[in-house]
Protein backbone atom coordinates (compact mmCIF):
# COMPACT_ATOMS: atom_id res chain seq x y z
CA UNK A 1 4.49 28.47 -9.58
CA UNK A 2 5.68 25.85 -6.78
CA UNK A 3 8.16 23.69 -7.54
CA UNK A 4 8.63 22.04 -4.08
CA UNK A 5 6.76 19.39 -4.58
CA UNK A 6 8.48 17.90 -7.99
CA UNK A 7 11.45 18.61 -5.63
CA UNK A 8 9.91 16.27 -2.66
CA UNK A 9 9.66 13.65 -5.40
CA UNK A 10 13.09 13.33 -7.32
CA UNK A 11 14.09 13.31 -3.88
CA UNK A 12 12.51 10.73 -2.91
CA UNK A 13 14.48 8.33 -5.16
CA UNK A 14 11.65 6.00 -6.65
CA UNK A 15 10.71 4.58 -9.87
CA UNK A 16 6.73 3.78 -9.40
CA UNK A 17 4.31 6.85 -8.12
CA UNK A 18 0.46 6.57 -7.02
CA UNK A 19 -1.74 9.82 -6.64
CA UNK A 20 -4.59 9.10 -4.27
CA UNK A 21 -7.86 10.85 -3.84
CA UNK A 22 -10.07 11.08 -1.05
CA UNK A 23 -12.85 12.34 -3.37
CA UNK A 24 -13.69 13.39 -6.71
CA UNK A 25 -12.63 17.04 -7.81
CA UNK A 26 -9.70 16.82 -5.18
CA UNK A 27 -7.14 18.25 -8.03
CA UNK A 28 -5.58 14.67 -8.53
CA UNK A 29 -5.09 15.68 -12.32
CA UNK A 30 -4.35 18.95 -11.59
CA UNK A 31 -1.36 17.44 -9.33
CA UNK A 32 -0.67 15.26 -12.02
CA UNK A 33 -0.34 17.98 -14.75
CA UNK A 34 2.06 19.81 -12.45
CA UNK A 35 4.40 17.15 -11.94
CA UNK A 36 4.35 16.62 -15.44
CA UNK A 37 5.51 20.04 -16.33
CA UNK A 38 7.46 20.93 -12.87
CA UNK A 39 9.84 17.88 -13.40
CA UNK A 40 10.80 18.29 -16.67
CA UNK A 41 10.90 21.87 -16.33
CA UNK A 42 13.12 21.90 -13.06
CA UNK A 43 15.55 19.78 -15.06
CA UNK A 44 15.02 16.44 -12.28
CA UNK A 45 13.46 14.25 -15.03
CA UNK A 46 13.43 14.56 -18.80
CA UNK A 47 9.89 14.10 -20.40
CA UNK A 48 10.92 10.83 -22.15
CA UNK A 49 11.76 8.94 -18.53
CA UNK A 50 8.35 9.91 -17.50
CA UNK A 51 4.87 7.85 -17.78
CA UNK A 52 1.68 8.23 -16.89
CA UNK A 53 -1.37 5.09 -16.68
CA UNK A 54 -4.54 5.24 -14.48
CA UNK A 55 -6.45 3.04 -12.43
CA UNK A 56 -9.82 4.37 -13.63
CA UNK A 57 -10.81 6.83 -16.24
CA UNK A 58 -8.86 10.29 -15.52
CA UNK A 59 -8.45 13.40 -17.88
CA UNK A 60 -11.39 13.06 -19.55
CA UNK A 61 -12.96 16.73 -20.69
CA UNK A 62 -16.54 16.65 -18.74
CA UNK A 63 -17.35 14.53 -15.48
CA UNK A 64 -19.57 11.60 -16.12
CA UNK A 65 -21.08 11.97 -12.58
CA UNK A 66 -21.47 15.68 -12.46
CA UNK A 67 -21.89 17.15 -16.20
CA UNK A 68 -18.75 19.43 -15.25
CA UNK A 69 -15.78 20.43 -16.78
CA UNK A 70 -12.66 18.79 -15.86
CA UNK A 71 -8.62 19.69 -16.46
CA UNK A 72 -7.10 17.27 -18.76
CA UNK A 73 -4.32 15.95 -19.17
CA UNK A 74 -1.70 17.87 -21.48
CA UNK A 75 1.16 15.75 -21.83
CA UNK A 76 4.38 17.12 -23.80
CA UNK A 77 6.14 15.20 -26.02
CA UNK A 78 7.96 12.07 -25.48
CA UNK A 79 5.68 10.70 -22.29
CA UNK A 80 4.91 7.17 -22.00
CA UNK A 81 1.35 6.56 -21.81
CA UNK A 82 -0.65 3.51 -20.74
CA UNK A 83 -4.32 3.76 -21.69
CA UNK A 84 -6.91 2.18 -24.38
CA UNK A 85 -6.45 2.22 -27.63
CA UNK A 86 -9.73 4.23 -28.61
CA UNK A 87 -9.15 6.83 -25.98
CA UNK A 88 -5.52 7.26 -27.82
CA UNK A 89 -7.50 7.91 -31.28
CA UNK A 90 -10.02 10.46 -29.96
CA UNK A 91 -7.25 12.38 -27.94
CA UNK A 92 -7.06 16.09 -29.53
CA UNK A 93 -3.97 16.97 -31.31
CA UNK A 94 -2.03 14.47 -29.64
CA UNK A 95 -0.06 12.21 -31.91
CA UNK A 96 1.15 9.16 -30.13
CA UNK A 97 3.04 6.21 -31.49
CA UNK A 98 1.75 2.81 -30.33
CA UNK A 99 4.68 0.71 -29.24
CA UNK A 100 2.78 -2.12 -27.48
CA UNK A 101 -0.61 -3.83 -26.69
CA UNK A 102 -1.31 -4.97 -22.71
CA UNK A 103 -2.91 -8.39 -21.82
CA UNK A 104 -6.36 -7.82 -20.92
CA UNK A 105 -9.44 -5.46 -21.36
CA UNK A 106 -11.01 -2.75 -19.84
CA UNK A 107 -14.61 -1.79 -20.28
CA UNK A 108 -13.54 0.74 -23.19
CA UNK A 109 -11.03 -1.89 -24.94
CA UNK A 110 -7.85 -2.95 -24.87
CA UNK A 111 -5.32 -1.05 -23.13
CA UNK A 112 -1.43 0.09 -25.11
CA UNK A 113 1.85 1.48 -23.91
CA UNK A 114 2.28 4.50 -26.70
CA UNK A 115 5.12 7.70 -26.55
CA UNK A 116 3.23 11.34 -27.40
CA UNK A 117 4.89 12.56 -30.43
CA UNK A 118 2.77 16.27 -30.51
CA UNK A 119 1.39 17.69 -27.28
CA UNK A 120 -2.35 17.61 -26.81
CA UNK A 121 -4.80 17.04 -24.49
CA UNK A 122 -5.63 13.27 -23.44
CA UNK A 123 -7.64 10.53 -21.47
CA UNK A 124 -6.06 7.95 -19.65
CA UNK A 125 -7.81 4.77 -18.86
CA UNK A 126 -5.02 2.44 -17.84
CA UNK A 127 -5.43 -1.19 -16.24
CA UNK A 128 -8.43 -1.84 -13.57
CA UNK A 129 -6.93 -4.68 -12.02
CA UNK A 130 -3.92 -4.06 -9.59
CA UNK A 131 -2.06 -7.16 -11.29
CA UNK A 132 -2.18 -5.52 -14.62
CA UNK A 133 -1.00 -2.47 -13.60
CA UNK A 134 2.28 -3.54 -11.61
CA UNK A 135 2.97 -5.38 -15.11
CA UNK A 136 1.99 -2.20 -17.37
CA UNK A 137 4.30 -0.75 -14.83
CA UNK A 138 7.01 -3.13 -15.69
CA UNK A 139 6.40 -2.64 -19.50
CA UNK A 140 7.20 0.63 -18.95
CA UNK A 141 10.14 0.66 -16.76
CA UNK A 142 11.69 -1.20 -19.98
CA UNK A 143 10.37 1.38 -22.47
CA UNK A 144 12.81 3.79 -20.53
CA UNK A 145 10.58 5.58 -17.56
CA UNK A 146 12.56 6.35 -15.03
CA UNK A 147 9.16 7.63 -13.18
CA UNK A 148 5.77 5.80 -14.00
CA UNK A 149 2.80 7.98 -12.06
CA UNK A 150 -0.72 5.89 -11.56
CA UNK A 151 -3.46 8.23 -10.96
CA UNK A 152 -5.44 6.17 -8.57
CA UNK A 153 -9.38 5.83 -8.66
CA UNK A 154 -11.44 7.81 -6.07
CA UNK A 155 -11.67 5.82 -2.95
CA UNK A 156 -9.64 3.58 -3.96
CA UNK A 157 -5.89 2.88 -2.37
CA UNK A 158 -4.62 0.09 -3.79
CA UNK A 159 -2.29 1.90 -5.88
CA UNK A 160 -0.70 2.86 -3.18
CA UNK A 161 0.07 -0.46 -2.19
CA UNK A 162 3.95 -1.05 -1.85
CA UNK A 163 3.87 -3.91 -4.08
CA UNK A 164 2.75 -1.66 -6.80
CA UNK A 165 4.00 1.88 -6.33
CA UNK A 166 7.11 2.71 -3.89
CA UNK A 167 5.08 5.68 -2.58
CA UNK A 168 2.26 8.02 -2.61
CA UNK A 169 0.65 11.74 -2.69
CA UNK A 170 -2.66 11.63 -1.31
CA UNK A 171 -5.11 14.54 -2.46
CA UNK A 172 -7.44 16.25 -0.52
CA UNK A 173 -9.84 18.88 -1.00
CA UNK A 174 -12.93 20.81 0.13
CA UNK A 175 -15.10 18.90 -2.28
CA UNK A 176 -14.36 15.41 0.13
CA UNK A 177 -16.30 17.25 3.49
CA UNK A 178 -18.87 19.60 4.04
CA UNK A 179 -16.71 22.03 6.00
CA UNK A 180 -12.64 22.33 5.79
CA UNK A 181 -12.90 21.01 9.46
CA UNK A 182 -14.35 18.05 8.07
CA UNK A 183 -11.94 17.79 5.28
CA UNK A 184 -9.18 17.79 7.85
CA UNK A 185 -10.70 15.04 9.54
CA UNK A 186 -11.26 12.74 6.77
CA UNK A 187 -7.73 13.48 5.58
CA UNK A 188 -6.13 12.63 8.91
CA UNK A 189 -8.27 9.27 9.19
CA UNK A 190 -7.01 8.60 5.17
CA UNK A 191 -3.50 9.29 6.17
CA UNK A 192 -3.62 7.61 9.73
CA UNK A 193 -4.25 4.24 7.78
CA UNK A 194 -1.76 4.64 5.00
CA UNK A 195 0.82 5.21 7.69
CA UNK A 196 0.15 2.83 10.11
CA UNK A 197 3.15 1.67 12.05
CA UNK A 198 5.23 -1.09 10.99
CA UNK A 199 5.49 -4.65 12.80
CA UNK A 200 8.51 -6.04 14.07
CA UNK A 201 7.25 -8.95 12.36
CA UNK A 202 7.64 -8.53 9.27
CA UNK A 203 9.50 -10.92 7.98
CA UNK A 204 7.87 -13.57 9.65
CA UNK A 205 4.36 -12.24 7.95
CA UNK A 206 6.44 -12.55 4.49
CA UNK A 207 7.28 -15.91 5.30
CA UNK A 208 4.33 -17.44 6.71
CA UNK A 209 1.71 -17.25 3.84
CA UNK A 210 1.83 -20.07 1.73
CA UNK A 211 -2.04 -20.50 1.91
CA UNK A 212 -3.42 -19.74 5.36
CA UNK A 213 -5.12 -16.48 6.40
CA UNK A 214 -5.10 -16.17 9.65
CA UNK A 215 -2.17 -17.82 11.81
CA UNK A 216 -0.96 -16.94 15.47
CA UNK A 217 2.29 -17.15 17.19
CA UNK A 218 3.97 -16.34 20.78
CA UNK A 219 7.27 -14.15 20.31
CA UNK A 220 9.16 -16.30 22.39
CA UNK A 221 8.62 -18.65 19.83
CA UNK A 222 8.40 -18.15 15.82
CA UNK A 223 8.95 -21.39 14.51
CA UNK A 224 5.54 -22.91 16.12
CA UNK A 225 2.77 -21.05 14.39
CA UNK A 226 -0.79 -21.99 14.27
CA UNK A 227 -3.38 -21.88 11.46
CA UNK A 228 -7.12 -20.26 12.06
CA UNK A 229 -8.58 -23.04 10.77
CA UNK A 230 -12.16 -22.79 9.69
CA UNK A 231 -14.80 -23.82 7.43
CA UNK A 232 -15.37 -20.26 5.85
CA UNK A 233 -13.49 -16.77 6.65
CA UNK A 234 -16.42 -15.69 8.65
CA UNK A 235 -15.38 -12.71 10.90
CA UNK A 236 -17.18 -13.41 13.60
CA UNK A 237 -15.54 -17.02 13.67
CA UNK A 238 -11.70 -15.18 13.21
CA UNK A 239 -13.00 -12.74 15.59
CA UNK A 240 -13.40 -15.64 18.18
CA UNK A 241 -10.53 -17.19 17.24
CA UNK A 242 -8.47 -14.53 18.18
CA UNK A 243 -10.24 -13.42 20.85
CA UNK A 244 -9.60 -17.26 22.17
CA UNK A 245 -5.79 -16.71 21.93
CA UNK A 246 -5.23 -13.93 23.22
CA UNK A 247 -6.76 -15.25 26.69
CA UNK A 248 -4.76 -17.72 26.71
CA UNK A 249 -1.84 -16.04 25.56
CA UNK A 250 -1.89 -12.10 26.09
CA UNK A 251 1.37 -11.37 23.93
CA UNK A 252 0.33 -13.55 20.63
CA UNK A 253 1.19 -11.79 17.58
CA UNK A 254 -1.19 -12.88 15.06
CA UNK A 255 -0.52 -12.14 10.84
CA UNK A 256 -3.71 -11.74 8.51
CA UNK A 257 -3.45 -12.09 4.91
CA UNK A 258 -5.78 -9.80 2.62
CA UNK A 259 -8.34 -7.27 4.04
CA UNK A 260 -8.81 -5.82 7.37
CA UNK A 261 -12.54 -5.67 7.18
CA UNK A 262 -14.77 -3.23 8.81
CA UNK A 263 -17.20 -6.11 9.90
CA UNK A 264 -14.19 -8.03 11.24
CA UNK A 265 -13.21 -4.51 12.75
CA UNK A 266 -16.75 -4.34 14.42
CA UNK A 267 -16.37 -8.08 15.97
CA UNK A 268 -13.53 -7.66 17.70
CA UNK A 269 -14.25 -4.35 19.20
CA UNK A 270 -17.49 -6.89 20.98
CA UNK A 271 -15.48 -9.20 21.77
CA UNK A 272 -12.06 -8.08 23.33
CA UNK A 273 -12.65 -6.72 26.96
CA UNK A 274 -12.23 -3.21 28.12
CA UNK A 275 -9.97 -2.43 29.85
CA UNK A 276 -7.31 -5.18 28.96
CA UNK A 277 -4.26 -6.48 30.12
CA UNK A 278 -3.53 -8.13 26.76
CA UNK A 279 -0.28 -7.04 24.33
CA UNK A 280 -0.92 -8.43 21.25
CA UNK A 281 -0.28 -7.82 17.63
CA UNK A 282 -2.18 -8.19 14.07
CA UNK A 283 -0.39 -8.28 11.28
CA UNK A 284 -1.43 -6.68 8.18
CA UNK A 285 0.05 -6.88 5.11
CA UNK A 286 0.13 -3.08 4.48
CA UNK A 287 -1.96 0.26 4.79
CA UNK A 288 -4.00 -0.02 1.96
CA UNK A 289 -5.41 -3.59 3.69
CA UNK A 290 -7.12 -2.11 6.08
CA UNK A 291 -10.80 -0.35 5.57
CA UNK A 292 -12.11 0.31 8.74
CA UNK A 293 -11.81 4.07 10.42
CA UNK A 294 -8.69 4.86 12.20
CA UNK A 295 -10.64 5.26 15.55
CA UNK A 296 -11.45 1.94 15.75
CA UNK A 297 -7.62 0.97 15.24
CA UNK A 298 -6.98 2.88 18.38
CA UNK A 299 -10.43 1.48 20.50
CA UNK A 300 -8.47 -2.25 19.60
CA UNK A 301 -5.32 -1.07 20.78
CA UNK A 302 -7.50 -0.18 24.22
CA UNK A 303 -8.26 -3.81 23.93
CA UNK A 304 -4.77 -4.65 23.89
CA UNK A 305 -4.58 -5.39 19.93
CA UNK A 306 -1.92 -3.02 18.28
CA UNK A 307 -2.83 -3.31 14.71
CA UNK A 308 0.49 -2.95 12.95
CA UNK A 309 1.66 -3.46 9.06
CA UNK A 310 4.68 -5.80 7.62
CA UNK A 311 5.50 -3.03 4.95
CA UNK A 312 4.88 0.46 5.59
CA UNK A 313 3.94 2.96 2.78
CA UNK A 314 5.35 6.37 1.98
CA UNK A 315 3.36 9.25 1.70
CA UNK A 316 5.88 12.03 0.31
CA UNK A 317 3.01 15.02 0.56
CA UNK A 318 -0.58 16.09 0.59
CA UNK A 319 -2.05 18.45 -1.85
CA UNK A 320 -5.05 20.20 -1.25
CA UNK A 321 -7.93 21.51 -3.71
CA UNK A 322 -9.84 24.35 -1.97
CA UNK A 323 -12.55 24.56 -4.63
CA UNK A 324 -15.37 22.89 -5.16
CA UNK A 325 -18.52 23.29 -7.43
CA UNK A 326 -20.87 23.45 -4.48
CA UNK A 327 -18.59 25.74 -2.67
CA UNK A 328 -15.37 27.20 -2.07
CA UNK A 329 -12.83 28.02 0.98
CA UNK A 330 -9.60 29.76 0.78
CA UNK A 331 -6.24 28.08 0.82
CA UNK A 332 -5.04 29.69 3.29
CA UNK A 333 -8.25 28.38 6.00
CA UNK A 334 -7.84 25.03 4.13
CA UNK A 335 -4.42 24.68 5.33
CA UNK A 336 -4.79 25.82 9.07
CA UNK A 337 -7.33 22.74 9.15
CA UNK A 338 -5.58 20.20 7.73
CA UNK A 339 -2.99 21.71 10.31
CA UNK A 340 -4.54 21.65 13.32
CA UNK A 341 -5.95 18.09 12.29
CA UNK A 342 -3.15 15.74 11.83
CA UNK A 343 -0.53 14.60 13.83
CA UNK A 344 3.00 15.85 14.54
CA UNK A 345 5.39 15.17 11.43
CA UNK A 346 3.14 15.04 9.06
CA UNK A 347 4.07 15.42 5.19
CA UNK A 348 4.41 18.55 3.54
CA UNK A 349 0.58 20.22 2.52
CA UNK A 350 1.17 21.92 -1.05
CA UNK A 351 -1.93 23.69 -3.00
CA UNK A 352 -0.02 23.58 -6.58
CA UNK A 353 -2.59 26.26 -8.29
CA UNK A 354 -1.69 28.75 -5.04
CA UNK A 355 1.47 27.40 -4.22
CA UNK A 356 0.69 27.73 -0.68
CA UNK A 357 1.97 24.89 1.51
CA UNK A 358 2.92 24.29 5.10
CA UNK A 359 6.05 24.53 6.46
């Protein structure tokens, strides 16, 4: 078995962990299950400073979408747990000890922090709302965990969001493309957006946001900012707006609180100018803010806006799941596409089943 990858993450020094999928059946609780037994195993983390929550329903025995079975989760005793209380009474053989109920409720009740007394296999429904997990986080940073792990809900990246987790695996596999090429391309899109460069900015962008969402600014001069001020945050109107400034001021840097959309993506792309002259900036708050393809970050930047973030997010590795129940490729051709597919520098690919990884 691999141990390089519980390795990459004592190293990495943090407290707060998300595992992001690009897909379903991408091996995010398979990753999961090896982290739980690699770092306590390789001595970097003793079972009792480890917890585990979810942003969505993970480890369950049979997928509610497919009628397949899943891995589950098989923690060992003294973990930290974060899920519902009725998912902690069906677990099998588990015995847990219930040392605290959460504020608020899921669709399958109310969530509790608990310690596994007796291995066994478990579900883990944690918090759905990203507020209630940074405090079910903070719960149990003071129960002892050293390392708190979210399992993250398909298609969803918000866990990896820096105010909530200090970094991230993402998970890939051959069940989120039709063909490993495919894969590779879908992974380097996921991964160009997680990592997008960070602004200069920043601490202006953490400064500036006491209720507007859109301001601009010239870099000659912080202290004069301007509010986008309209009626409704209609992105054709910001698109306008911005559009506006940066004709009359090529260099504005302009900050954006809350998503990136797609349709405000679109609008700009119609209304910037090809080729351009201009050398402006928008400010983002971070990766996970922005859901529109990575392409069309680098057809703005044509248009001369560089689409940049005020905190940056880490992505310590990739792992990769080449099976699939509709079909299956080997590791080893998984890997050369994911290879040939992303950038220089990327983070270390590890398949933990095969324990093949890149170099």
């Amino acid at each position: 078995m691999t141990t390089q990858l519980a390795h990459i993450v004592a190293q990495a020094n943090i407290q707060r962990l998300a595992l992001i999928g690009l897909s379903k059946n991408v091996g995010k609780t398979t990753t999961t299950n090896h982290l739980l037994e690699t770092l306590p195993g390789e001595h970097l983390y003793r079972t009792e400073e480890m917890a585990l929550t979810s942003l969505g329903l993970d480890g369950e025995a049979v997928d509610a979408l497919t009628g397949l079975p899943k891995p589950r989760y098989i923690p060992q005793e003294g973990l930290l747990v974060a899920t519902t209380l009725a998912l902690l009474r069906q677990a099998q053989d588990i015995e847990a000890e219930s040392l605290e109920q959460l504020p608020g409720r899921t669709a399958l009740g109310p969530v509790v922090i608990a310690r596994t007394r007796r291995p066994g296999r478990l579900t883990i429904a944690g918090p759905t709302l990203l507020r209630e997990i940074r405090f079910a986080l903070e719960r149990l940073s003071v129960y002892g965990a050293r390392l708190s792990m979210v399992d993250g809900a398909i298609n969803r990246l918000g866990a990896a969001a820096p105010g909530i987790t200090e970094a991230c695996i993402l998970c890939t596999g051959t069940s989120a493309g039709a063909t490993p090429a495919l894969v590779a391309r879908r992974t380097a899109d996921a991964l160009a957006r997680l990592t997008i460069p960070v602004s200069p900015w920043g601490d202006v962008y953490r400064n500036s946001f006491p209720l507007a969402r859109l301001l601009a600014f010239a870099p000659s001069d912080t202290t004069s900012i301007e509010q986008c001020l309209l009626d409704s945050v209609d992105p054709t109107d910001e698109a306008a707006w911005i559009a506006r400034k940066l004709q009359e001021r090529p260099e504005s840097i302009f900050l954006l609180r809350g998503a990136f959309t797609e349709e405000l993506s679109r609008v700009l792309l119609a209304q910037l100018p090809l080729p351009s002259s201009h050398f402006g900036e928008l400010v983002i708050g971070d990766g996970t803010k922005v859901f529109c393809h990575s392409v069309v970050l680098q057809r703005l930047a044509a248009r001369g806006l560089h689409v940049r973030v005020a905190t940056p997010i880490r992505v310590l590795a990739l792992t990769m799941n080449p099976y699939t129940p509709e079909h299956t490729c080997t590791p080893e051709r998984l890997l050369e596409a994911l290879v040939q597919e992303l950038s220089a520098g990327h983070p270390p690919i590890i398949d933990v089943v095969s324990g093949i990884c890149s170099s």
